[in-house]
Protein backbone atom coordinates (compact mmCIF):
# COMPACT_ATOMS: atom_id res chain seq x y z
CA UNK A 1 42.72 65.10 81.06
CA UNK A 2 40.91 68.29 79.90
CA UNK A 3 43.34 71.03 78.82
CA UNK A 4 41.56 73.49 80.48
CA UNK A 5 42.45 72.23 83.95
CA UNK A 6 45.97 73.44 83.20
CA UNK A 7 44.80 77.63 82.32
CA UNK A 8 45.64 80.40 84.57
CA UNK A 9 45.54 84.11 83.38
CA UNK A 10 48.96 85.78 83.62
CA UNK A 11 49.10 89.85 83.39
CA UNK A 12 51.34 90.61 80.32
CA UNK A 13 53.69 92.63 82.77
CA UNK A 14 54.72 89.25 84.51
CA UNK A 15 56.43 88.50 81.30
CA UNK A 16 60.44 89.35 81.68
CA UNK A 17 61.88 90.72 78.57
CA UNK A 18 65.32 90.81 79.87
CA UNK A 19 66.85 88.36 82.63
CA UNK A 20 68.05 89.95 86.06
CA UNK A 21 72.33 90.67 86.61
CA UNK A 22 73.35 88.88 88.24
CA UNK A 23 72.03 85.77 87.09
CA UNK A 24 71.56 83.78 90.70
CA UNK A 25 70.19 86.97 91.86
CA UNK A 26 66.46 85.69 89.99
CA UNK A 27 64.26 85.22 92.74
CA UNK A 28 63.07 81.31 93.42
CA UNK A 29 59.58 80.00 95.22
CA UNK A 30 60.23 76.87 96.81
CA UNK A 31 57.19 74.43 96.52
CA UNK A 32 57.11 71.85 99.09
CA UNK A 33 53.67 69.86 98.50
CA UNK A 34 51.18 69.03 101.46
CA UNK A 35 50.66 65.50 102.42
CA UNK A 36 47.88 63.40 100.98
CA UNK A 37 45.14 61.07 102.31
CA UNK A 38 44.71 58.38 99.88
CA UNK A 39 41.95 59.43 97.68
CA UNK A 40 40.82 62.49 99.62
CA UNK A 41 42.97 65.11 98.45
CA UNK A 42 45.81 66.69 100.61
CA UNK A 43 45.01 66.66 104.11
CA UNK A 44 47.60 69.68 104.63
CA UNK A 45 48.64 72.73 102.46
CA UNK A 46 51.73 73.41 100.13
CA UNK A 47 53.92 74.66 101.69
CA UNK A 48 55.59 78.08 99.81
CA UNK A 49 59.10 79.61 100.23
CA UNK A 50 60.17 82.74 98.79
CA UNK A 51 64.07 82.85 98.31
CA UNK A 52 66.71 83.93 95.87
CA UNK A 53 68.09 81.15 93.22
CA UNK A 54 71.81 82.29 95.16
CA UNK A 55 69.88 80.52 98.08
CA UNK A 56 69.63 76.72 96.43
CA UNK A 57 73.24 74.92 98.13
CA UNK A 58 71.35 75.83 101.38
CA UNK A 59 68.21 73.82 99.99
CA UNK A 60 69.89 70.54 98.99
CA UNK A 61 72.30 68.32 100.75
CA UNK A 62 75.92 66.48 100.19
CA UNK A 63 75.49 63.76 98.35
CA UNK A 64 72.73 64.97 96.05
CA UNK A 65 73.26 65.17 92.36
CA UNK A 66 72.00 68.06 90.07
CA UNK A 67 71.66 67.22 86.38
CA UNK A 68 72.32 69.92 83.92
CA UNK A 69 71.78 70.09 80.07
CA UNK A 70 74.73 71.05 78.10
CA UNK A 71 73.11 71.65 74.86
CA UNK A 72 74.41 75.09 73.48
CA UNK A 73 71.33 77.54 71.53
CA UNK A 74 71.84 78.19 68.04
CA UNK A 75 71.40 81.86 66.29
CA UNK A 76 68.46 80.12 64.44
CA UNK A 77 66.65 83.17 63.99
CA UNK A 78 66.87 84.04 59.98
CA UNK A 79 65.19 87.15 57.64
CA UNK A 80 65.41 86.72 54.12
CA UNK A 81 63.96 87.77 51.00
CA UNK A 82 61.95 85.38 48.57
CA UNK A 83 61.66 86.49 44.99
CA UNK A 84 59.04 85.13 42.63
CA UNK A 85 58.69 86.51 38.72
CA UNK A 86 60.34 89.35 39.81
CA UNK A 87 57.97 90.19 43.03
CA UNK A 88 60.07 90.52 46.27
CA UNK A 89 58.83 89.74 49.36
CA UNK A 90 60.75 89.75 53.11
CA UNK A 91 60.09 86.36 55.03
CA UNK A 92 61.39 85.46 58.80
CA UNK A 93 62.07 81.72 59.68
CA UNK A 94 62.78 80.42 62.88
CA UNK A 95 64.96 77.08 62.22
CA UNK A 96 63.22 73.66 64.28
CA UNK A 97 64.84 70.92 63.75
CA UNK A 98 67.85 69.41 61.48
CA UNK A 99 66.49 67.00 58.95
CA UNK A 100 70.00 66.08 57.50
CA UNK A 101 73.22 67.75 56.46
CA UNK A 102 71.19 70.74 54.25
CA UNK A 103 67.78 70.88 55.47
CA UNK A 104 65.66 72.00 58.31
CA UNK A 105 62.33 72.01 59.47
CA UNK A 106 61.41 76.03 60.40
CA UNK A 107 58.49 77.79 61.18
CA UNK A 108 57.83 80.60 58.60
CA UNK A 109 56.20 83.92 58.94
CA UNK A 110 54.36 84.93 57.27
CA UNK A 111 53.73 81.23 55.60
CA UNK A 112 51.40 82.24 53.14
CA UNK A 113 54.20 83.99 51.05
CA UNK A 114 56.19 81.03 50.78
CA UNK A 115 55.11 78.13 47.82
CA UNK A 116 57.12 74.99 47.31
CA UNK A 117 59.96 75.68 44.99
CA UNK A 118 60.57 79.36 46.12
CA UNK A 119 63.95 80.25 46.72
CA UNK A 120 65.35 82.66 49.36
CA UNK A 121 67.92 84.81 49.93
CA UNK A 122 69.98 85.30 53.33
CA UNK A 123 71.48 88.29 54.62
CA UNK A 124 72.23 90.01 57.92
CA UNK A 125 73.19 94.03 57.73
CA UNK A 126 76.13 95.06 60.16
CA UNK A 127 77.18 91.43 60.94
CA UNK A 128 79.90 89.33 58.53
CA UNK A 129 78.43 89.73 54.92
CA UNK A 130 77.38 86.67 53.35
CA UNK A 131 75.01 88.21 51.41
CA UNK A 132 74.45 85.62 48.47
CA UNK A 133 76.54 83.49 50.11
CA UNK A 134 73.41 81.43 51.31
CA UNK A 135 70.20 80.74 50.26
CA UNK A 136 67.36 78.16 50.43
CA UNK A 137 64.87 76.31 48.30
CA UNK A 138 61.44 75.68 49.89
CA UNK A 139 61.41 71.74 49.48
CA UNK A 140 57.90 71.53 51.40
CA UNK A 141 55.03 73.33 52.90
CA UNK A 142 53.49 72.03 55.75
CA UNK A 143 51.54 72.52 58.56
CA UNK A 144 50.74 75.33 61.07
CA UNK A 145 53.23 77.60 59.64
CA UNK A 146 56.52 75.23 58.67
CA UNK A 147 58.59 74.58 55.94
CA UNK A 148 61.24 72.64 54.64
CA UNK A 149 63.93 74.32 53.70
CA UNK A 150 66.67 73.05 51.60
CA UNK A 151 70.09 75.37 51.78
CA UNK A 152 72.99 75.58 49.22
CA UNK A 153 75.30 74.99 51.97
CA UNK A 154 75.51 71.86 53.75
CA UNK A 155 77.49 70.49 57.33
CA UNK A 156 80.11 72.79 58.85
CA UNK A 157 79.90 75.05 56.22
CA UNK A 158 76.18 75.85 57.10
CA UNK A 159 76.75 75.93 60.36
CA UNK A 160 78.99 78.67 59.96
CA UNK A 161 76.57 80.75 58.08
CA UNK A 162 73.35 80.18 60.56
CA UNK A 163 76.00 81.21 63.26
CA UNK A 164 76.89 84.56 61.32
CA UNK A 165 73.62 85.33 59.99
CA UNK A 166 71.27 84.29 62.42
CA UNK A 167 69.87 85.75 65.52
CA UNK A 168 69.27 83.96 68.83
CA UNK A 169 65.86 82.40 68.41
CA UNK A 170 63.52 84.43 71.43
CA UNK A 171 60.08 83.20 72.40
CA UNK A 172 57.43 84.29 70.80
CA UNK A 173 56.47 85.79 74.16
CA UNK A 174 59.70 88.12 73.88
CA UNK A 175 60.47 88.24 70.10
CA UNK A 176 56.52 89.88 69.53
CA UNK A 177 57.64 92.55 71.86
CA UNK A 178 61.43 93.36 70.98
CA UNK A 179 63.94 92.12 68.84
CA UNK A 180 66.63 89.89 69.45
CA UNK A 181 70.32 92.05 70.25
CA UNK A 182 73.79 91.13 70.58
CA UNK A 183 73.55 90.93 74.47
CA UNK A 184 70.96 88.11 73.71
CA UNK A 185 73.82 85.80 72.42
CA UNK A 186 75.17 85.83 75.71
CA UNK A 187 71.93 86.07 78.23
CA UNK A 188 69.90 83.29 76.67
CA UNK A 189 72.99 80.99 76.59
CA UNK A 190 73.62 78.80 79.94
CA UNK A 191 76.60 78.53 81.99
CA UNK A 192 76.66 74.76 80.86
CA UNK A 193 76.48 75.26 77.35
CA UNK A 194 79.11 73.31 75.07
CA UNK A 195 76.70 71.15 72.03
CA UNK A 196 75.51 73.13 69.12
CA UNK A 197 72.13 71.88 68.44
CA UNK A 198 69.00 73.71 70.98
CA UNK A 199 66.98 76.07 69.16
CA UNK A 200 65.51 77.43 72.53
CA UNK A 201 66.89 77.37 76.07
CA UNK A 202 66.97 75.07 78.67
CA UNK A 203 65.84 78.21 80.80
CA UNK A 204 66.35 76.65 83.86
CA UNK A 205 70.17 76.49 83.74
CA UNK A 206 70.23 80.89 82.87
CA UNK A 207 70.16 81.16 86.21
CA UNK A 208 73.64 79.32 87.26
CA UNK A 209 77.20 81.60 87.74
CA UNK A 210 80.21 80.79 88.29
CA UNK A 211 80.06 81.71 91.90
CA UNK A 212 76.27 79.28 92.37
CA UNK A 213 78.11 76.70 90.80
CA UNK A 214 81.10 77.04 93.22
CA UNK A 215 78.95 76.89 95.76
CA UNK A 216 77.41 73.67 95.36
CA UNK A 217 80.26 71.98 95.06
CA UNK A 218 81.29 73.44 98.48
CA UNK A 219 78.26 72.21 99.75
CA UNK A 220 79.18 68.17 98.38
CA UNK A 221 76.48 68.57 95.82
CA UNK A 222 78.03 66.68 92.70
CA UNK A 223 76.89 67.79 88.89
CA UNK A 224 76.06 65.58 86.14
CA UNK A 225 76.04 66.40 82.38
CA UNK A 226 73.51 65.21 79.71
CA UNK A 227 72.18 66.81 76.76
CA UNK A 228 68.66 67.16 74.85
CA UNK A 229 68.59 69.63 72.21
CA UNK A 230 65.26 71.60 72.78
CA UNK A 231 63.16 71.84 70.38
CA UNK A 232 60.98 75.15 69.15
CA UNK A 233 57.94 72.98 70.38
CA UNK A 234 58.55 73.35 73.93
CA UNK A 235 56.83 77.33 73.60
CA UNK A 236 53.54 75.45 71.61
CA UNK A 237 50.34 75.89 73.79
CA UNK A 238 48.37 72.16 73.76
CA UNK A 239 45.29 73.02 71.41
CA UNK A 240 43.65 69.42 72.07
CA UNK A 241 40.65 69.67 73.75
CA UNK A 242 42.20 66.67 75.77
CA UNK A 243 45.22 65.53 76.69
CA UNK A 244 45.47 62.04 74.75
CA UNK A 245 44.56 64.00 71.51
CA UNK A 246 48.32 66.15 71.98
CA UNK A 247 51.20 65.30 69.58
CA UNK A 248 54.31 66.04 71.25
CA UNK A 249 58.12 67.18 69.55
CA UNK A 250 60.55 64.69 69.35
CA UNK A 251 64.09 65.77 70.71
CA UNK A 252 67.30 64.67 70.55
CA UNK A 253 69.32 63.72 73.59
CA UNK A 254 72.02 61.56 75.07
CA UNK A 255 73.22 60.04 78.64
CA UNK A 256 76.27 58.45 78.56
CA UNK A 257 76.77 54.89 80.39
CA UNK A 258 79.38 56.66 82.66
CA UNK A 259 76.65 59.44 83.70
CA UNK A 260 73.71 56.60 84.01
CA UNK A 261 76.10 54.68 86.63
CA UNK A 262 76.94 57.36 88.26
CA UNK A 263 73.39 58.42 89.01
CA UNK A 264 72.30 54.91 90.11
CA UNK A 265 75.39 54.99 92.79
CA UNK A 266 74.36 58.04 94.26
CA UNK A 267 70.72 56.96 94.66
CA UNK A 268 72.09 53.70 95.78
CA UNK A 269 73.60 55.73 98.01
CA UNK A 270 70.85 57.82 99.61
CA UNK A 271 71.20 60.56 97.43
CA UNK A 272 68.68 62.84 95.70
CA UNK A 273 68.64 63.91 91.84
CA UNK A 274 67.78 67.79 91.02
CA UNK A 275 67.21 68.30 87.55
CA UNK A 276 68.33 71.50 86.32
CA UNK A 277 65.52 72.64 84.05
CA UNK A 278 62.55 70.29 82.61
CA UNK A 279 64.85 69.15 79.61
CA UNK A 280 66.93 67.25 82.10
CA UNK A 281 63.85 65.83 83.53
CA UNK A 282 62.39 64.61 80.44
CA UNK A 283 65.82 62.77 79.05
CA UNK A 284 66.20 61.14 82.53
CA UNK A 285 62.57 59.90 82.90
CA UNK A 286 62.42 58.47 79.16
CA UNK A 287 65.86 57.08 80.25
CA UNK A 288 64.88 55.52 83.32
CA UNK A 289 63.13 51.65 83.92
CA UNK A 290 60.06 50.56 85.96
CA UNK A 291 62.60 49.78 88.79
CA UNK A 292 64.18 52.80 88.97
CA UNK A 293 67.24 52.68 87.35
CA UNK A 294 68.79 55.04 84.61
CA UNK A 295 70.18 53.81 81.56
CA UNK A 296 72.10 55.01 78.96
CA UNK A 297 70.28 56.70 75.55
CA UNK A 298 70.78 58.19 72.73
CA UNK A 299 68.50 58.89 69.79
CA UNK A 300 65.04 60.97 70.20
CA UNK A 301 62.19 61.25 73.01
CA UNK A 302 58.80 62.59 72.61
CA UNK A 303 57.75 62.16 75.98
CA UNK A 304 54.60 63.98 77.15
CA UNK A 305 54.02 64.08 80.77
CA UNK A 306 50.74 64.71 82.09
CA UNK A 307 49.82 63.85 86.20
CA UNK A 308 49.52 60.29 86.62
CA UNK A 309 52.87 60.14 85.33
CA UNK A 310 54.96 57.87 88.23
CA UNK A 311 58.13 59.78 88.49
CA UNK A 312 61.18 56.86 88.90
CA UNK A 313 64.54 59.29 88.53
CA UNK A 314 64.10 62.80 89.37
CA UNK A 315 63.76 63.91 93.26
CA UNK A 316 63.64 67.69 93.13
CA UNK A 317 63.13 70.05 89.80
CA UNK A 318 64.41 73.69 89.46
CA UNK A 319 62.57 75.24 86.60
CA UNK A 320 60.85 78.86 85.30
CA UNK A 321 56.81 79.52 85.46
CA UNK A 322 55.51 78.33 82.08
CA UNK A 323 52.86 79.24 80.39
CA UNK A 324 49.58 78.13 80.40
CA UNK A 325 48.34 74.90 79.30
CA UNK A 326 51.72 74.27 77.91
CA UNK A 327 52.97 71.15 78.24
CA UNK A 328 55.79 72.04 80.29
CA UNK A 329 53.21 73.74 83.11
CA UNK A 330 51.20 70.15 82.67
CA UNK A 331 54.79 67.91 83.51
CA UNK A 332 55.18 70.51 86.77
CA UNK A 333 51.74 70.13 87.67
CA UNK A 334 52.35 65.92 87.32
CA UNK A 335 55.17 66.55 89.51
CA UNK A 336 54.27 68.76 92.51
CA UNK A 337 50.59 68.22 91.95
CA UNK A 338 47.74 69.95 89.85
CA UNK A 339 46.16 71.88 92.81
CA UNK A 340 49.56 73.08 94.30
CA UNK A 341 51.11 73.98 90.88
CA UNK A 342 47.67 76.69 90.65
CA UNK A 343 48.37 77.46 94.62
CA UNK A 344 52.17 78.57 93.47
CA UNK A 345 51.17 80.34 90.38
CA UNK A 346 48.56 82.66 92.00
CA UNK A 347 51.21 83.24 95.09
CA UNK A 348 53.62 84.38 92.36
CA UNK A 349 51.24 86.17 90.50
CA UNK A 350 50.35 88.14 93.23
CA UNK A 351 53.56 88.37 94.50
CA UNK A 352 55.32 90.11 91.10
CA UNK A 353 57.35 87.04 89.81
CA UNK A 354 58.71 87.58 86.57
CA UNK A 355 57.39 84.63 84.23
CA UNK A 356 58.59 82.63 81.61
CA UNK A 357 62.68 82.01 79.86
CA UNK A 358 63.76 85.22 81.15
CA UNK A 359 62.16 85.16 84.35
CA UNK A 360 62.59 83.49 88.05
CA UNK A 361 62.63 79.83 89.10
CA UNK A 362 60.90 77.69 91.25
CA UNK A 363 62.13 74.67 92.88
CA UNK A 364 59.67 71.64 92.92
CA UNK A 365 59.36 68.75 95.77
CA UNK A 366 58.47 65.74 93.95
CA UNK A 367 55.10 65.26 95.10
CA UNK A 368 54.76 61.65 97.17
């Protein structure tokens, strides 16, 4: 499909540069898509809800079952300084993706003052000092801004020093207009979070408290727990003219066999599967067969879903506005419907949503 299907202009004031208190207090459009005649569009309109997030055990039923990732956001925001024949220069890096026990794939900025071989310095002023304590060789260049880097620390012990020198890793959309604070390491961290390993949040979950969460359960809806550790990827506009030409990240993730079973007996059993965030909803489609039924996985998923995609696990999807022609606004629009996904945007538009990690939700009807 052309790319430019999935564009919409967004005023830069939609964007939210801090999330609401409390969290379930985000406000939440309900998309319920209009029926269809086969091959002549729908023969009624979307129909649009606006509620409160608070609002969503009064939206689902006992018996259903909402997935939530549990992958916990790393501080993998790091500033250093890289010094060449006796020339210092500052660089940022934004950590990607683990490539073993030492290295990681990061985007750099600015790039261009980085060469292979280069060796940086870490350190973070009025947090634990490790100045000197850590520091990285650039093992590769490559493209669109990333780099290899290959730190003198390795497992836990790096670990420790990304978590005391780094900052939480903001969207571009965010980090271009403010910097990353200490009330960051709390707000862009879900109520679900428990793996190290995300380098961006499943945004979706930010809205959940203790008192939402009690709530459901009053109402008999039951929670599940997988994990897919998102990727800095899932903020990359498509640039392909088309579609087919996209590459898309690869993420980790895992559903256990216990999870899987216990998803297949409550559809068995009439009931529905919310996913908490499009995360979820990725892991369980790559996870689920042509007949319908989840399995366990474990190991990496680069799926890329684009309309025409025939959705076999997922029932209902809470999730943020996304930005335009990212992927993420293409897998809504394959799930609600191109033409309805546009109808909601310009009703939120108009209607002073707040857009994107730190803004309000929607919850998506799968679209029959």
């Amino acid at each position: 499909m052309r790319t430019e299907l999935f564009d919409f202009i967004l005023p830069e004031d939609r964007i939210a540069l801090r999330p609401v208190e409390p969290r379930d207090a985000a406000r939440m459009l309900v998309v319920r898509p209009g029926y269809r005649m086969q091959g002549q569009g729908f023969a009624s309109p979307p129909v649009l809800e606006d509620r409160i997030v608070r609002a969503l055990p009064e939206l689902l039923s006992p018996g259903d079952v909402l997935v939530v990732n549990n992958t916990r956001v790393i501080p993998a925001a790091l500033e250093g300084t890289r010094t060449r024949n006796g020339n210092v220069a500052g660089v940022a890096f934004n950590l990607i993706k683990r490539v073993d026990e030492s290295r990681w794939r990061a985007f750099a900025r600015p790039a261009k003052r980085l060469e292979e071989g280069d060796r940086v310095e870490f350190q973070s002023e009025g947090r634990v000092c490790l100045a000197g304590a850590l520091s990285a060789t650039v093992a590769a260049k490559l493209d669109a801004g990333e780099v290899e880097l290959a730190f003198s620390l390795h497992g836990a012990y790096l670990d420790e020093a990304i978590a005391a020198l780094g900052e939480m890793p903001l969207p571009p959309y965010i980090a271009l207009k403010r910097p990353p604070d200490e009330a960051d390491r709390q707000s862009y961290q879900t109520a679900f979070a428990e793996r190290d390993g995300a380098v961006a949040a499943p945004t979706a979950s930010l809205h959940f408290t203790p008192e939402l969460i009690a709530a459901l359960e009053a109402r008999g809806v039951r929670r599940e727990t997988v994990t897919l550790h998102v990727g800095a990827g899932t903020f990359l506009p498509v640039k392909a003219a088309d579609t087919d030409e996209h590459v898309m990240h690869s993420e980790w993730g895992e559903i256990t066999p216990e999870v899987a079973a216990r998803l297949n007996r409550a559809k068995a059993d009439g009931g529905r599967i919310i996913a908490a965030g499009t995360t979820a909803l990725r892991l369980l489609e790559a996870a689920t067969d042509t007949f319908g039924r989840v399995g366990p996985f474990l190991g990496e998923t680069d799926i890329f879903i684009t309309p025409g995609h025939r959705f076999r696990a997922v029932d209902i999807l809470l999730t943020n506005f996304h930005l335009p022609r990212s992927t993420l606004f293409m897998l809504v629009s394959a799930f609600s419907g191109l033409d309805v996904m546009h109808t909601a945007y310009r009703h939120a538009i108009r209607n002073d949503y707040r857009f994107y990690s730190y803004g309000d939700a929607s919850l998506l009807f799968r679209q029959i």
